[in-house]
Protein backbone atom coordinates (compact mmCIF):
# COMPACT_ATOMS: atom_id res chain seq x y z
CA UNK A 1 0.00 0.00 0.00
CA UNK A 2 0.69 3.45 0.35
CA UNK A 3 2.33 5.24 2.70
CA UNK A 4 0.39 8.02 4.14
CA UNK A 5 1.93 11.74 2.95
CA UNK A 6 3.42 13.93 5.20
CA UNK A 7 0.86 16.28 6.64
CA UNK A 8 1.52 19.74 7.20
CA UNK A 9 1.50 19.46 11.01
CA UNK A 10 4.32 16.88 10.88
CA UNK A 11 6.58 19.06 8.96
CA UNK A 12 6.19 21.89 11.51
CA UNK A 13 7.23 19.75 14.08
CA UNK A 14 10.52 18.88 12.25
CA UNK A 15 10.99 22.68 11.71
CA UNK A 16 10.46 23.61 15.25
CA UNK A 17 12.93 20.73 16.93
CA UNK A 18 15.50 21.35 14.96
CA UNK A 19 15.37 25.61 14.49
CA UNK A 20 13.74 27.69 16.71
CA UNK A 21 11.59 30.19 14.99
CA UNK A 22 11.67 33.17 17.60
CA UNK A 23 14.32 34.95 19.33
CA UNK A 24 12.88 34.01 22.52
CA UNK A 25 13.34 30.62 21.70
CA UNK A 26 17.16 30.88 20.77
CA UNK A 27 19.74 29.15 23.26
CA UNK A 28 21.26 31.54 25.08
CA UNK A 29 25.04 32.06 25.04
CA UNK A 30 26.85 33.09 28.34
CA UNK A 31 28.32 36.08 28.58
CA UNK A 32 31.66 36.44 30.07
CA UNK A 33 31.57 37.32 34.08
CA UNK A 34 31.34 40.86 34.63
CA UNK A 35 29.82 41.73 31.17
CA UNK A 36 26.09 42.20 30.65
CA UNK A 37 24.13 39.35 29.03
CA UNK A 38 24.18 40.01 25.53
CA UNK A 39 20.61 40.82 23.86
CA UNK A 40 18.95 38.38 22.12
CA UNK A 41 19.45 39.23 18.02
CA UNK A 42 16.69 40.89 16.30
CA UNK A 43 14.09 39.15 13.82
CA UNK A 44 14.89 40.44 10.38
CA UNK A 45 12.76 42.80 8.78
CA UNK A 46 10.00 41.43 6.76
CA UNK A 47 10.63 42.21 3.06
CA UNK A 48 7.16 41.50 0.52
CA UNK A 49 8.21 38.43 -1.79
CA UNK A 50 11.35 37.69 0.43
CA UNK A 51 13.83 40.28 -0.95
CA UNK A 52 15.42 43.36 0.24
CA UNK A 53 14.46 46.66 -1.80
CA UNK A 54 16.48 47.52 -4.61
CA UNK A 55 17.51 43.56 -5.13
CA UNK A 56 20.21 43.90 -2.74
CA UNK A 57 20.58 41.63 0.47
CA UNK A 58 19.18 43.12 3.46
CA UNK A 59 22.11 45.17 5.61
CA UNK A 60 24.10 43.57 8.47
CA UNK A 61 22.86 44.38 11.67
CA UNK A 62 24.06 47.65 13.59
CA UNK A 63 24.16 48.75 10.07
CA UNK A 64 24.46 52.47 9.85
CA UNK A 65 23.43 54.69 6.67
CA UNK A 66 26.20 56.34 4.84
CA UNK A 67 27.12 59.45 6.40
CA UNK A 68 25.15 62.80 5.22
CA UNK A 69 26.76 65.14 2.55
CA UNK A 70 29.07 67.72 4.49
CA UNK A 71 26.91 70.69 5.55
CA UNK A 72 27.91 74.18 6.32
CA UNK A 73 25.76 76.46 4.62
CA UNK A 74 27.83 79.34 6.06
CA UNK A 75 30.91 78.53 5.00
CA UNK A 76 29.52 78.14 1.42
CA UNK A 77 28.31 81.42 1.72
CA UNK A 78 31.74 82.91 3.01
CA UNK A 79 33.39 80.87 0.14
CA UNK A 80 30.71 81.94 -2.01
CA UNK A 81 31.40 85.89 -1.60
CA UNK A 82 35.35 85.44 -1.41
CA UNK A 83 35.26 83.66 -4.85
CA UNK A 84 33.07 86.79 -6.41
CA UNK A 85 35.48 89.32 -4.16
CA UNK A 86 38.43 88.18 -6.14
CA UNK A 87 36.69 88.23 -9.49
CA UNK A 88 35.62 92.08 -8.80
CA UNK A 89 38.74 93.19 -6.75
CA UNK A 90 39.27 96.36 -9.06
CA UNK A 91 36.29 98.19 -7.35
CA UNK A 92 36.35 98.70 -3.66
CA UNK A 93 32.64 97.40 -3.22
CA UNK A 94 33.67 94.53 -4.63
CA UNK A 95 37.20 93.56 -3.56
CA UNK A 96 37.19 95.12 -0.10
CA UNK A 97 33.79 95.02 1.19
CA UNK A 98 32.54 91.11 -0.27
CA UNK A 99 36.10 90.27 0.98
CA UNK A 100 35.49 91.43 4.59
CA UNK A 101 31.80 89.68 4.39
CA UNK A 102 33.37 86.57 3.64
CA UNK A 103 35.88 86.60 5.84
CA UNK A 104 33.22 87.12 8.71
CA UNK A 105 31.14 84.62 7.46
CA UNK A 106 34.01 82.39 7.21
CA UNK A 107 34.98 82.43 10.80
CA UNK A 108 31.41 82.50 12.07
CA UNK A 109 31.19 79.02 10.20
CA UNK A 110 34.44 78.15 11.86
CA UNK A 111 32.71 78.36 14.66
CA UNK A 112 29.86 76.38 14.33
CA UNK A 113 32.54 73.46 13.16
CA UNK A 114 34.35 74.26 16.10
CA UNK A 115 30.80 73.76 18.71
CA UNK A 116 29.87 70.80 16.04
CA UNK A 117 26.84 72.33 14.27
CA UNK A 118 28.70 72.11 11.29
CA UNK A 119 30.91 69.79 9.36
CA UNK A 120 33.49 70.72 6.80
CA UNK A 121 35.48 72.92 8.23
CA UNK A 122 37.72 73.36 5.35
CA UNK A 123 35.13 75.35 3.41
CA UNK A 124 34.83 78.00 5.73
CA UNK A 125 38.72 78.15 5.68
CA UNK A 126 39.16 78.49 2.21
CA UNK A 127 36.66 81.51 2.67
CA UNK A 128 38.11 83.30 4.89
CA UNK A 129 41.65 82.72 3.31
CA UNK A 130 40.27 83.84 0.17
CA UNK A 131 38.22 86.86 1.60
CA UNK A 132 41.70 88.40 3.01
CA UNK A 133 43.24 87.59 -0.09
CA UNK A 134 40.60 89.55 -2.10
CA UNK A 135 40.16 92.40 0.36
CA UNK A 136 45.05 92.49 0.23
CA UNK A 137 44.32 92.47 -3.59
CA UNK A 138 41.91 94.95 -4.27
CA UNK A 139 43.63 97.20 -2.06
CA UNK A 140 46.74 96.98 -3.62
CA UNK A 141 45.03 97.58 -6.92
CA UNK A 142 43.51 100.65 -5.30
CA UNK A 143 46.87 101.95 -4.14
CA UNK A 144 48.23 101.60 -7.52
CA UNK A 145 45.88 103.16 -9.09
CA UNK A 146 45.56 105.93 -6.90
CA UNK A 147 49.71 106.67 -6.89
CA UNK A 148 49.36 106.36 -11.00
CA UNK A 149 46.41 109.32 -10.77
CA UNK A 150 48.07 110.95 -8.13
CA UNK A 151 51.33 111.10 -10.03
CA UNK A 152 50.13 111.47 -13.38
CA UNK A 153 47.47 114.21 -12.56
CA UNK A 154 50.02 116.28 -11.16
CA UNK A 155 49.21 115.82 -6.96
CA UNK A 156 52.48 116.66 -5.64
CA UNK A 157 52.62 120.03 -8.04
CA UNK A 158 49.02 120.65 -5.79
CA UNK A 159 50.51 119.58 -2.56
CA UNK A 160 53.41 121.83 -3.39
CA UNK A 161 51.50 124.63 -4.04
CA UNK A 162 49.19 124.60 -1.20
CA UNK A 163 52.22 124.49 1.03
CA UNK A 164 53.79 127.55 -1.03
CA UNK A 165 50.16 129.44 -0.38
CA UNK A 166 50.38 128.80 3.35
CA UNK A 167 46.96 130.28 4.68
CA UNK A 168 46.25 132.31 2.52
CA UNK A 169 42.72 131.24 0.98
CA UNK A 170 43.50 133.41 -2.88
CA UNK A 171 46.36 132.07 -2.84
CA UNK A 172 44.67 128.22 -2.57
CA UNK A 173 41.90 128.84 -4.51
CA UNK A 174 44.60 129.21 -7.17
CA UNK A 175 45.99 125.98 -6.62
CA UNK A 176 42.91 124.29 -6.78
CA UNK A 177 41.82 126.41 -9.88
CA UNK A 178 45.61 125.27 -11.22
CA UNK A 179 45.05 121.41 -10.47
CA UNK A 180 41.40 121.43 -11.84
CA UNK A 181 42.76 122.54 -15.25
CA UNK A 182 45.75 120.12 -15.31
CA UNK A 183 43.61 117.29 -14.45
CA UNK A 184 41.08 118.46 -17.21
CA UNK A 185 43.96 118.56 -19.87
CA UNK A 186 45.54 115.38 -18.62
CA UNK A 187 42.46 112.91 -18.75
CA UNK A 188 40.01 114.75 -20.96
CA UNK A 189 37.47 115.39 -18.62
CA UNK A 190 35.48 118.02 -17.14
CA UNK A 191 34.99 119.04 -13.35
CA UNK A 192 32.64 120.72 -12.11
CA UNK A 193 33.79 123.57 -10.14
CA UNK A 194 33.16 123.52 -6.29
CA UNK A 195 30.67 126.44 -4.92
């Protein structure tokens, strides 16, 4: 005859000698004296149709995400402003005052990174060294420009004359009248005479 056919029932009971099926159930190891007894490993997660998302096996436990992107939003900024200081360094707004801005921004984010509300330090360095960099440069462009006007426009001839005119006010009206005219000549432009 036939033998009868294994009934559900008796394969559960084959199952459940030889694996237990809860973490309740699971023989406990013992823990070394003076430790704490270990927990008792988690069930995994319950995936629909038995696989992890994305067709990848499901992480190990104690599993961490990947770490965030780096975030300081300040130092960006203070990089941010240094980058457009040194690309308009020929006009003081630009050069001096975005370069100071970033360079505050950049140690106020150096801060943060400091007290750990912000990662990524290194941004908010490269702003700051870039905002002194652009405020030294336009500066120095400034000077330069200024000692090329100032020479070429004739400023020592005023400052000479003003000395020569001590206090008398004719006398420096003159010079001013004198260095008006030279710097019209010189640069083809017209100034509009003081009141």
């Amino acid at each position: 005859m036939t033998e009868p056919a294994d009934t559900p029932a008796d394969k559960t009971s084959e199952v459940s000698a030889d694996t237990p099926h809860s973490p309740a159930e699971a023989p406990e190891t013992p823990s070394p004296p003076g430790q704490p007894a270990a927990a008792p490993p988690f069930p995994p997660p319950f995936y629909p149709y038995g696989l992890y998302p994305g067709g990848y096996p499901p992480p190990y436990p104690g599993y961490h995400r990947s770490p965030t992107a780096p975030k300081n939003d300040l130092g960006i900024a203070a990089l941010v402003l240094a980058i457009v200081a040194l690309v308009v360094f020929w006009s003081v707004l630009g050069g001096v005052i975005l370069g100071i801005i970033a360079a505050v921004l950049g140690f106020v984010a150096r801060g943060r990174v400091k007290r750990g509300e912000a990662d990524n330090g290194g941004v908010a360095v490269a702003g700051i060294v870039l905002g002194i960099v652009a405020i030294a440069v336009s500066l120095s462009f400034v000077a330069i420009v200024m000692s090329v006007f100032w020479n070429q426009g004739g400023g020592n001839d005023y400052i000479h004359c003003l000395q020569r005119a001590g206090s008398d006010p004719v006398k420096q009206q003159r010079c001013a009248d004198q260095f008006r005219e030279h710097i019209q000549e010189k640069f083809s432009v017209t100034l509009t005479p003081s009141p």
